[in-house]
N, C-alpha and C. Protein backbone atom coordinates (compact mmCIF):
# COMPACT_ATOMS: atom_id res chain seq x y z
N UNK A 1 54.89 -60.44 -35.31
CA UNK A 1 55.98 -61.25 -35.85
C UNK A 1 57.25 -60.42 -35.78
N UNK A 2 58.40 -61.23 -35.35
CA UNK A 2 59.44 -60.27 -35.22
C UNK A 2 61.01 -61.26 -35.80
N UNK A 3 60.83 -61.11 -36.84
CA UNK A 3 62.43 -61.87 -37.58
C UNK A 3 63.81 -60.96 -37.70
N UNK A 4 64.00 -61.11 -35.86
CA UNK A 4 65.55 -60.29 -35.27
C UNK A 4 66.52 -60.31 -36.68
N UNK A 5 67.03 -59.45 -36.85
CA UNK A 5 68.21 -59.18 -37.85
C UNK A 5 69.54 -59.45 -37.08
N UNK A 6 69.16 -59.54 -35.64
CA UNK A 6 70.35 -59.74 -34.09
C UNK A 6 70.60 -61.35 -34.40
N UNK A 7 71.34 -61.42 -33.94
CA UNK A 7 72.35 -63.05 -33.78
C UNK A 7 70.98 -63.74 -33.15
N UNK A 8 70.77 -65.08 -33.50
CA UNK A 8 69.90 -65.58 -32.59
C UNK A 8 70.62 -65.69 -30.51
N UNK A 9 72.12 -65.50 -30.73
CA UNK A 9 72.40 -66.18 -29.11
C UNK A 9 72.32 -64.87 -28.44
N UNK A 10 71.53 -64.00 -28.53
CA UNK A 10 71.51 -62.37 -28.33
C UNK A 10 70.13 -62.96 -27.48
N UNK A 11 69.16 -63.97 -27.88
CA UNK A 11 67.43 -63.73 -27.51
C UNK A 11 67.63 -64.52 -25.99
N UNK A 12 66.59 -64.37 -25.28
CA UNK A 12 66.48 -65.20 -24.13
C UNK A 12 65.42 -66.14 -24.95
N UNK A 13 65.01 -67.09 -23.84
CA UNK A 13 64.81 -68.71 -23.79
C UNK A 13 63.24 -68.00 -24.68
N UNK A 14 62.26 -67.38 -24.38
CA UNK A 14 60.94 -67.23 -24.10
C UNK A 14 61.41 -66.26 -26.04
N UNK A 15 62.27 -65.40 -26.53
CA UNK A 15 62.56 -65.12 -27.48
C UNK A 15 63.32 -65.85 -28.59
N UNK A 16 63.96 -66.77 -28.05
CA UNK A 16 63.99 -67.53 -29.27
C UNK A 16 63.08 -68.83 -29.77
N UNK A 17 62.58 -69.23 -28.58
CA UNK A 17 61.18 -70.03 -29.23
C UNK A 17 60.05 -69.27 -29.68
N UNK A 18 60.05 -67.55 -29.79
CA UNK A 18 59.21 -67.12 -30.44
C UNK A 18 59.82 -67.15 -31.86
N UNK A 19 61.16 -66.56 -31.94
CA UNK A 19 61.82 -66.54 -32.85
C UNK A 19 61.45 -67.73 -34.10
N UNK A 20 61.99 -68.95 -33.33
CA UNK A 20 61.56 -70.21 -33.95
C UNK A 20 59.91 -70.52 -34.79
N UNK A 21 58.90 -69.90 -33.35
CA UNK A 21 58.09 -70.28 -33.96
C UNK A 21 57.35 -69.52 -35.40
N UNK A 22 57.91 -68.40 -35.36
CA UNK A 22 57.55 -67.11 -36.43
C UNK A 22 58.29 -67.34 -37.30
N UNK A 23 59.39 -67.34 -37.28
CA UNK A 23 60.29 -68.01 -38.35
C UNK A 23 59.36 -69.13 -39.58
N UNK A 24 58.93 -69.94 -38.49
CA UNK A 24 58.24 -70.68 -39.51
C UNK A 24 57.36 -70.98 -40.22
N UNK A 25 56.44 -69.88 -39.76
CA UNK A 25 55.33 -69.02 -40.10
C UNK A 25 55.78 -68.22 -41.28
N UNK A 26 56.73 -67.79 -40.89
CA UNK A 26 57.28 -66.81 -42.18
C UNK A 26 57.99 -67.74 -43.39
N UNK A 27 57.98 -69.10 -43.24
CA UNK A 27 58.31 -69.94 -44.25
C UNK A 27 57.29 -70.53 -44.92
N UNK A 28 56.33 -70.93 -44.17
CA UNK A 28 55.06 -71.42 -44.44
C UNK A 28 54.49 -70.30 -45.61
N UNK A 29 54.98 -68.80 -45.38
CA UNK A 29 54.13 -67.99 -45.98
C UNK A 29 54.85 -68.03 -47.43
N UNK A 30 56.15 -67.82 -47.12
CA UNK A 30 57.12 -68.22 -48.42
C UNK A 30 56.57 -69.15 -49.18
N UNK A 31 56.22 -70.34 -48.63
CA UNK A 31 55.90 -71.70 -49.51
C UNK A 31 54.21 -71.44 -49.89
N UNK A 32 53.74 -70.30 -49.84
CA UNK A 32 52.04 -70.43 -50.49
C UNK A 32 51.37 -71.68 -49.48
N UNK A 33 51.74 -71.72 -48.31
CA UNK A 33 51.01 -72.96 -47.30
C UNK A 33 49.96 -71.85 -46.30
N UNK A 34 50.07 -70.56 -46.23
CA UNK A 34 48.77 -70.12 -45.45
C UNK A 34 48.86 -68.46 -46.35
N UNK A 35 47.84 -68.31 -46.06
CA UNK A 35 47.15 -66.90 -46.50
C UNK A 35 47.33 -65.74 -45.61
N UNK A 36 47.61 -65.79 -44.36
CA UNK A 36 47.43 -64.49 -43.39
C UNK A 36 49.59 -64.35 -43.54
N UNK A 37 49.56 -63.18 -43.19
CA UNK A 37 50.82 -62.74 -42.98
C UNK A 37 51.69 -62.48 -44.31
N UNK A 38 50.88 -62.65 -45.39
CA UNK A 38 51.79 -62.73 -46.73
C UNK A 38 52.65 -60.61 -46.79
N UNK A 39 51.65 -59.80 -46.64
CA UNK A 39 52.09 -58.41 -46.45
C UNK A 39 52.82 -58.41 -45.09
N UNK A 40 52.92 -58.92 -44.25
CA UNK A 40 53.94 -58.06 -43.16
C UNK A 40 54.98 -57.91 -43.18
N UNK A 41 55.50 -56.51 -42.64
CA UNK A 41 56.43 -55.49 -42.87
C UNK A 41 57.51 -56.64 -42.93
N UNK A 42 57.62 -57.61 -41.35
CA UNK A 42 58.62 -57.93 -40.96
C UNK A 42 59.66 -59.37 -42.29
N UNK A 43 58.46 -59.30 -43.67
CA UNK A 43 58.85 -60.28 -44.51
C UNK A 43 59.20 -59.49 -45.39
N UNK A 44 59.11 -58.66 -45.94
CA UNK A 44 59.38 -57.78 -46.33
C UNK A 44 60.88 -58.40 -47.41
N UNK A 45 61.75 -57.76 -46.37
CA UNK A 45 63.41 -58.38 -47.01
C UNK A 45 63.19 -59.64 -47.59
N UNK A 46 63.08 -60.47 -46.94
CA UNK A 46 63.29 -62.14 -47.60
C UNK A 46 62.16 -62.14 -49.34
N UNK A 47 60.91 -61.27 -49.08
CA UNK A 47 60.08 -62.05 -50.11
C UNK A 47 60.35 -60.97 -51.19
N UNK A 48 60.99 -60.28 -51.38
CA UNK A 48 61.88 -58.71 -52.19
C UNK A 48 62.53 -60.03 -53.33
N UNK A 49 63.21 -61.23 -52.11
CA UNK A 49 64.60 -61.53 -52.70
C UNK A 49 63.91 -63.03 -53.83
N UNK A 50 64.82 -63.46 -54.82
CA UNK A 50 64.98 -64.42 -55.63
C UNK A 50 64.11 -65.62 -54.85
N UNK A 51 64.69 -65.98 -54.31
CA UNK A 51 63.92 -67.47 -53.45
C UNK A 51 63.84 -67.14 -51.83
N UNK A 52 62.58 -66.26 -51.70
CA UNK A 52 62.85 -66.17 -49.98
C UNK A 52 62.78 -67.50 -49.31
N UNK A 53 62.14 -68.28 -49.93
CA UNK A 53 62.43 -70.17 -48.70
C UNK A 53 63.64 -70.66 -48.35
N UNK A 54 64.37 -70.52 -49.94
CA UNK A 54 65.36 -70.69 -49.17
C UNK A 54 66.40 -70.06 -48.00
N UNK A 55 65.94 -68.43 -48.42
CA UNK A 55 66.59 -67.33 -47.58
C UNK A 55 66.09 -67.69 -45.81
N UNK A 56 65.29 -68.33 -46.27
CA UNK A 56 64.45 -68.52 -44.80
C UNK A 56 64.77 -69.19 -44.11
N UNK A 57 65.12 -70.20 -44.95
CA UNK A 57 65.48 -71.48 -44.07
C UNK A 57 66.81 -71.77 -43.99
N UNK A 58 67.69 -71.12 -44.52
CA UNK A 58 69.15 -70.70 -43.99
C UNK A 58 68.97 -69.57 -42.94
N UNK A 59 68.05 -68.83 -42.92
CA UNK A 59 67.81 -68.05 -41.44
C UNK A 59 67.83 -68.92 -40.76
N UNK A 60 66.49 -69.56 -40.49
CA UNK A 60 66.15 -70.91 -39.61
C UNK A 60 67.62 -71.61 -38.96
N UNK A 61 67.91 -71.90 -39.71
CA UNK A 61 69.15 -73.14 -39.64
C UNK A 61 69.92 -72.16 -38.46
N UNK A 62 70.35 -71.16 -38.55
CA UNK A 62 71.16 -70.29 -37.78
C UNK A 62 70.15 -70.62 -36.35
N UNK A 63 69.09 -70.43 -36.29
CA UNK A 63 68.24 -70.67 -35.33
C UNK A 63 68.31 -71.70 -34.67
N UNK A 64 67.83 -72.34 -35.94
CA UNK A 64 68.26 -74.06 -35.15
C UNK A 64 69.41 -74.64 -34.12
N UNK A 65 70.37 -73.65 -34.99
CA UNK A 65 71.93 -74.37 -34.25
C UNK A 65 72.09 -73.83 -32.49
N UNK A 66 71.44 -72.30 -32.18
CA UNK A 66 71.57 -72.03 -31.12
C UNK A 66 70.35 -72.74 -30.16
N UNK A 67 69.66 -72.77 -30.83
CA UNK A 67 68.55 -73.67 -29.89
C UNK A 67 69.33 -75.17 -29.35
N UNK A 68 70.10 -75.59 -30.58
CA UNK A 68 70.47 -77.11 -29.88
C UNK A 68 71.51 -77.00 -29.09
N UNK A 69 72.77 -75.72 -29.45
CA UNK A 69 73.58 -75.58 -28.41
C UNK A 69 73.07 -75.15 -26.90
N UNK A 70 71.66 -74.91 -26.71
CA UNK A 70 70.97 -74.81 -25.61
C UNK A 70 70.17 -75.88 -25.21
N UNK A 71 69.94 -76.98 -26.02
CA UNK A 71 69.60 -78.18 -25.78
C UNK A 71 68.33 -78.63 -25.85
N UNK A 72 67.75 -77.40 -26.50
CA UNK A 72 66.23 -77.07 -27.09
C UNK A 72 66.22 -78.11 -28.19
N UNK A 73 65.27 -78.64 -28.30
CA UNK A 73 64.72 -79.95 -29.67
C UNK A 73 63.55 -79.38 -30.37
N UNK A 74 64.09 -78.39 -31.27
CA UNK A 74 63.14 -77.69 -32.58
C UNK A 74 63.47 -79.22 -33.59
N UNK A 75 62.17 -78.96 -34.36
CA UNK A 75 62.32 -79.65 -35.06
C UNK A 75 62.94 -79.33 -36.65
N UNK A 76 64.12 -80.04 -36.82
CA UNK A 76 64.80 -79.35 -38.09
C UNK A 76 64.15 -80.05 -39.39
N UNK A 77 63.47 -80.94 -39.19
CA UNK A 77 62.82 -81.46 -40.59
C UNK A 77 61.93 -80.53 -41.70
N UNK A 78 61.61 -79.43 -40.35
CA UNK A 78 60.61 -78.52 -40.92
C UNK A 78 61.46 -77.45 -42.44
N UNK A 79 62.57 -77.47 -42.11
CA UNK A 79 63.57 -76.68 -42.70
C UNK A 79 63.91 -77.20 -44.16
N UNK A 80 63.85 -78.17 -44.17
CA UNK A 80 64.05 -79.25 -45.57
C UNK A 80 65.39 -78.97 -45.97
N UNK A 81 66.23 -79.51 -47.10
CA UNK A 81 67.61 -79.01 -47.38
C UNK A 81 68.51 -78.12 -48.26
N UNK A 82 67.01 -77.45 -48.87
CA UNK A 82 67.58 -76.06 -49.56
C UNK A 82 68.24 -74.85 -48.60
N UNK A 83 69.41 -75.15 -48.94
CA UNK A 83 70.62 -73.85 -48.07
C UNK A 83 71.14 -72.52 -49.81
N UNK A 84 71.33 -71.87 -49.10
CA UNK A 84 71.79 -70.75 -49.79
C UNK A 84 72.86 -69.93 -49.50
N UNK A 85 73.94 -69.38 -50.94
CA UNK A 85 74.62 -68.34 -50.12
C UNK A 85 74.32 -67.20 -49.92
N UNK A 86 73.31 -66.70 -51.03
CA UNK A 86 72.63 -65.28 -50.38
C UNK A 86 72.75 -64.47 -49.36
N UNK A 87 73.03 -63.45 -49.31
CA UNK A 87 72.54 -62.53 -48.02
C UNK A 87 71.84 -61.51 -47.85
N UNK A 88 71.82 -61.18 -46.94
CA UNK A 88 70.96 -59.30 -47.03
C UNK A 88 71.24 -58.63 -46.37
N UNK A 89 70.90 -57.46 -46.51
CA UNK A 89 71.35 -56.43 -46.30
C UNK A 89 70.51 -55.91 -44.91
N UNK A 90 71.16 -55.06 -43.46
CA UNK A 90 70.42 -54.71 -42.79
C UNK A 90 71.26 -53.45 -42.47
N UNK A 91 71.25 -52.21 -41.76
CA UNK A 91 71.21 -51.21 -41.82
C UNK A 91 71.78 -51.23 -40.17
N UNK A 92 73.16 -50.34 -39.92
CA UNK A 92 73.11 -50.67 -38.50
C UNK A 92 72.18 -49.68 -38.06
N UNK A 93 71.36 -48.63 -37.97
CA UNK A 93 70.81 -48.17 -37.67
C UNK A 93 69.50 -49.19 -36.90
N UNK A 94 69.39 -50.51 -38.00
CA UNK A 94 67.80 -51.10 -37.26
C UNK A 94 68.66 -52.28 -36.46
N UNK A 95 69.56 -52.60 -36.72
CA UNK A 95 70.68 -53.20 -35.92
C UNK A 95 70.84 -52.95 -34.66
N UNK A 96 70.80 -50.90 -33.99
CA UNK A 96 70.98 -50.59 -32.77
C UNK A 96 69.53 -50.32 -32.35
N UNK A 97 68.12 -50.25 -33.24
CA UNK A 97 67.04 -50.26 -33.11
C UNK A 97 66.70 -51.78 -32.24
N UNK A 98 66.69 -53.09 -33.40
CA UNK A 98 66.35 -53.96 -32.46
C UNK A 98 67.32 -54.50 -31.41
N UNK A 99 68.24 -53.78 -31.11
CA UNK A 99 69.03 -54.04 -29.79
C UNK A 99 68.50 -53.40 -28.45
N UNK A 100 67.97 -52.40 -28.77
CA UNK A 100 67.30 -51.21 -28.14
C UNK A 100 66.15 -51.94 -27.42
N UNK A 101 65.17 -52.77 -28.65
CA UNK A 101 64.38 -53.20 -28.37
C UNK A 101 63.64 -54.59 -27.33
N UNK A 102 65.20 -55.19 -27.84
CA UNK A 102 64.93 -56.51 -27.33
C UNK A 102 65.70 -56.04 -25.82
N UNK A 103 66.95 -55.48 -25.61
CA UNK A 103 66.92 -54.87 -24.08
C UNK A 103 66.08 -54.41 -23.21
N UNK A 104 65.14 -53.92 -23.64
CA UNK A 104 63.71 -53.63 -22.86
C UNK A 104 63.25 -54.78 -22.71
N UNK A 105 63.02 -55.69 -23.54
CA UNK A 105 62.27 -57.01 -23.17
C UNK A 105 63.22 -57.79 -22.04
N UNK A 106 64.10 -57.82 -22.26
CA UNK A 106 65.30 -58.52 -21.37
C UNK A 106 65.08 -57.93 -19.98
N UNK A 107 65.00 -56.41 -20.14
CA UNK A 107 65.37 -56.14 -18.56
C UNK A 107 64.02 -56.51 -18.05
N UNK A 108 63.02 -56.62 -18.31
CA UNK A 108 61.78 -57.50 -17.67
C UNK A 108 61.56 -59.18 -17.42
N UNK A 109 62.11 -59.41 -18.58
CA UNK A 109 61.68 -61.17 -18.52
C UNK A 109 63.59 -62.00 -18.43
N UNK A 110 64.62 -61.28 -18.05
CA UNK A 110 65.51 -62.42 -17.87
C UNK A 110 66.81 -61.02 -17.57
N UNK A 111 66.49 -60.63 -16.52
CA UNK A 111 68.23 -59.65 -16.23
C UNK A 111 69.19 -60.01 -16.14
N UNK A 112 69.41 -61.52 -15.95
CA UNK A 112 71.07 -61.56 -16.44
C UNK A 112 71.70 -61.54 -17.71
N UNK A 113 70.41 -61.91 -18.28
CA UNK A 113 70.93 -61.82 -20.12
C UNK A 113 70.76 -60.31 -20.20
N UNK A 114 70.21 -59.45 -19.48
CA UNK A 114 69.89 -57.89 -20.01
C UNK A 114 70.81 -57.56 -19.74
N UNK A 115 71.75 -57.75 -18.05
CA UNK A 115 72.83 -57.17 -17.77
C UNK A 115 74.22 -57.73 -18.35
N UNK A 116 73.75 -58.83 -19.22
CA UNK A 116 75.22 -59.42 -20.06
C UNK A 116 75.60 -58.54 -20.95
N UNK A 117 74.44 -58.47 -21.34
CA UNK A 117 74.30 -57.43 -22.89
C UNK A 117 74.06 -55.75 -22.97
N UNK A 118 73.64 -55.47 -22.09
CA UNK A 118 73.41 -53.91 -22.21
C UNK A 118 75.20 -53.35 -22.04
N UNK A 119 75.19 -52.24 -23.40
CA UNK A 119 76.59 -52.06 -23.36
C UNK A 119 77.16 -52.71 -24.36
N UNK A 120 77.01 -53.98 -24.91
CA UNK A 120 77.54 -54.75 -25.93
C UNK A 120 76.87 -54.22 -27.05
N UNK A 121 77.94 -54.45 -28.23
CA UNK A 121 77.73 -54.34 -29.41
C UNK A 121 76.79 -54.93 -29.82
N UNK A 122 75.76 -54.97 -31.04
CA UNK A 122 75.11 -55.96 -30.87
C UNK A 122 75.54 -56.67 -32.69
N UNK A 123 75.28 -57.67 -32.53
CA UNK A 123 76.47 -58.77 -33.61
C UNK A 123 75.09 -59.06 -34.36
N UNK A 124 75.07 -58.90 -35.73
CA UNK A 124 74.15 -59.45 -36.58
C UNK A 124 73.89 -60.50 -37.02
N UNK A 125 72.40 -61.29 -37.55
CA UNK A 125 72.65 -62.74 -37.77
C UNK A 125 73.57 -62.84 -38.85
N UNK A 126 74.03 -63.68 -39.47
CA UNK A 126 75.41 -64.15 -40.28
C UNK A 126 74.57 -64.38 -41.29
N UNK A 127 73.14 -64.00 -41.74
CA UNK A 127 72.30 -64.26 -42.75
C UNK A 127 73.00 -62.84 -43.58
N UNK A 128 73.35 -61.57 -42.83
CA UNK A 128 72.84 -60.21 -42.75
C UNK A 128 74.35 -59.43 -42.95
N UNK A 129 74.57 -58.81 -43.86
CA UNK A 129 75.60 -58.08 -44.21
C UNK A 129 75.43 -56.49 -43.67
N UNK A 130 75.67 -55.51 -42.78
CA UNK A 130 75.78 -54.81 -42.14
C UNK A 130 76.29 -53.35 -42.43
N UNK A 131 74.94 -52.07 -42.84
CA UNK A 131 75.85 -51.76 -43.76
C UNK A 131 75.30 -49.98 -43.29
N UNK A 132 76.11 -48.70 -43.37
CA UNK A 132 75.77 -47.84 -42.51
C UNK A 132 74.54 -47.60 -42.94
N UNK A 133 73.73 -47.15 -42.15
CA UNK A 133 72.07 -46.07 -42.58
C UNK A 133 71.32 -46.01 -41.33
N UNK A 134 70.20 -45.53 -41.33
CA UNK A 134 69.27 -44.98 -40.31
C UNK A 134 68.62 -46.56 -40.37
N UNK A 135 67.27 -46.51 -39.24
CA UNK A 135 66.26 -47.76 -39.29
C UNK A 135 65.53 -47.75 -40.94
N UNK A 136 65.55 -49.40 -41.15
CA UNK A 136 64.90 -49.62 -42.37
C UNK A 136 63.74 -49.24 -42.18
N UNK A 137 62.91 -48.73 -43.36
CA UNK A 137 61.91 -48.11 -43.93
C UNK A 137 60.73 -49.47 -43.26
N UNK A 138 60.81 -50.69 -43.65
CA UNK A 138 59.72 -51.23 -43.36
C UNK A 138 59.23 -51.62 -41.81
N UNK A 139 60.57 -51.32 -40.85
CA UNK A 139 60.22 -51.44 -39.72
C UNK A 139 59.17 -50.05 -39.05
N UNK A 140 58.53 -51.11 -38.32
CA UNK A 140 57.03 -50.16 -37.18
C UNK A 140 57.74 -49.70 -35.99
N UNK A 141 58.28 -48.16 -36.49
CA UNK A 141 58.74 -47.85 -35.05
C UNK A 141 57.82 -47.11 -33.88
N UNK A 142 57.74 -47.19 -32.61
CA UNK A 142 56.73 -47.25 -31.95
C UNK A 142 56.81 -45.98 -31.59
């Protein structure tokens, strides 16, 4: 499971429908609807916070919107209409970590998005307030 702290319009086609689909996995887990995945690292932040569903699904929504400006048909019902202003906190350190990361994936599965981006800053989701330090503690660095 991998819930990018990166802008969703940062992922290629094959990464943001993973994005999407983990995302909602990671809501499902929020809402007590499945049992596996409740400890992973990558939930960590959201289930720390007051109401991670809703934190989630104002993630989501950010998701949602680049999928449709790509003309992708996720389904937004899944999201329901609890929005939040909340945010969180991410560290540019795991900021230039999963930039690092997802560039490796890029330069294999889609090089024009690798060669758009390698070199660019990389812009955080708008869930995510940006703030100096090394990689967060709960990320699996390889």
């Amino acid at each position: 499971m991998r819930l990018w702290s990166l802008h969703p319009h940062q992922l290629d086609a094959k990464g943001l429908v993973a994005l999407w689909r983990e995302g909602c996995l990671a809501l499902a887990v929020a809402k007590g609807k499945t049992r596996g995945y409740r400890h992973h690292p990558q939930l960590a932040r959201f289930t720390k916070c007051r109401n991670p569903t809703r934190l989630l699904q104002s993630y989501l929504l950010v998701v949602h919107a680049e999928a449709q400006a790509r003309g992708y048909a996720f389904d937004r019902s899944k999201l329901g209409t609890a929005r939040t202003r909340s945010r969180l906190t991410v560290t540019q350190g795991q900021l230039d970590y999963e930039s690092a990361h997802l560039l490796r994936k890029l330069r294999h599965r889609d090089r024009a998005r690798w060669s758009r981006h390698r070199g660019v800053t990389p812009v955080a989701h708008p869930l995510f307030k940006v703030l100096p330090g090394p990689v967060e503690a709960w990320e699996r660095v390889g």
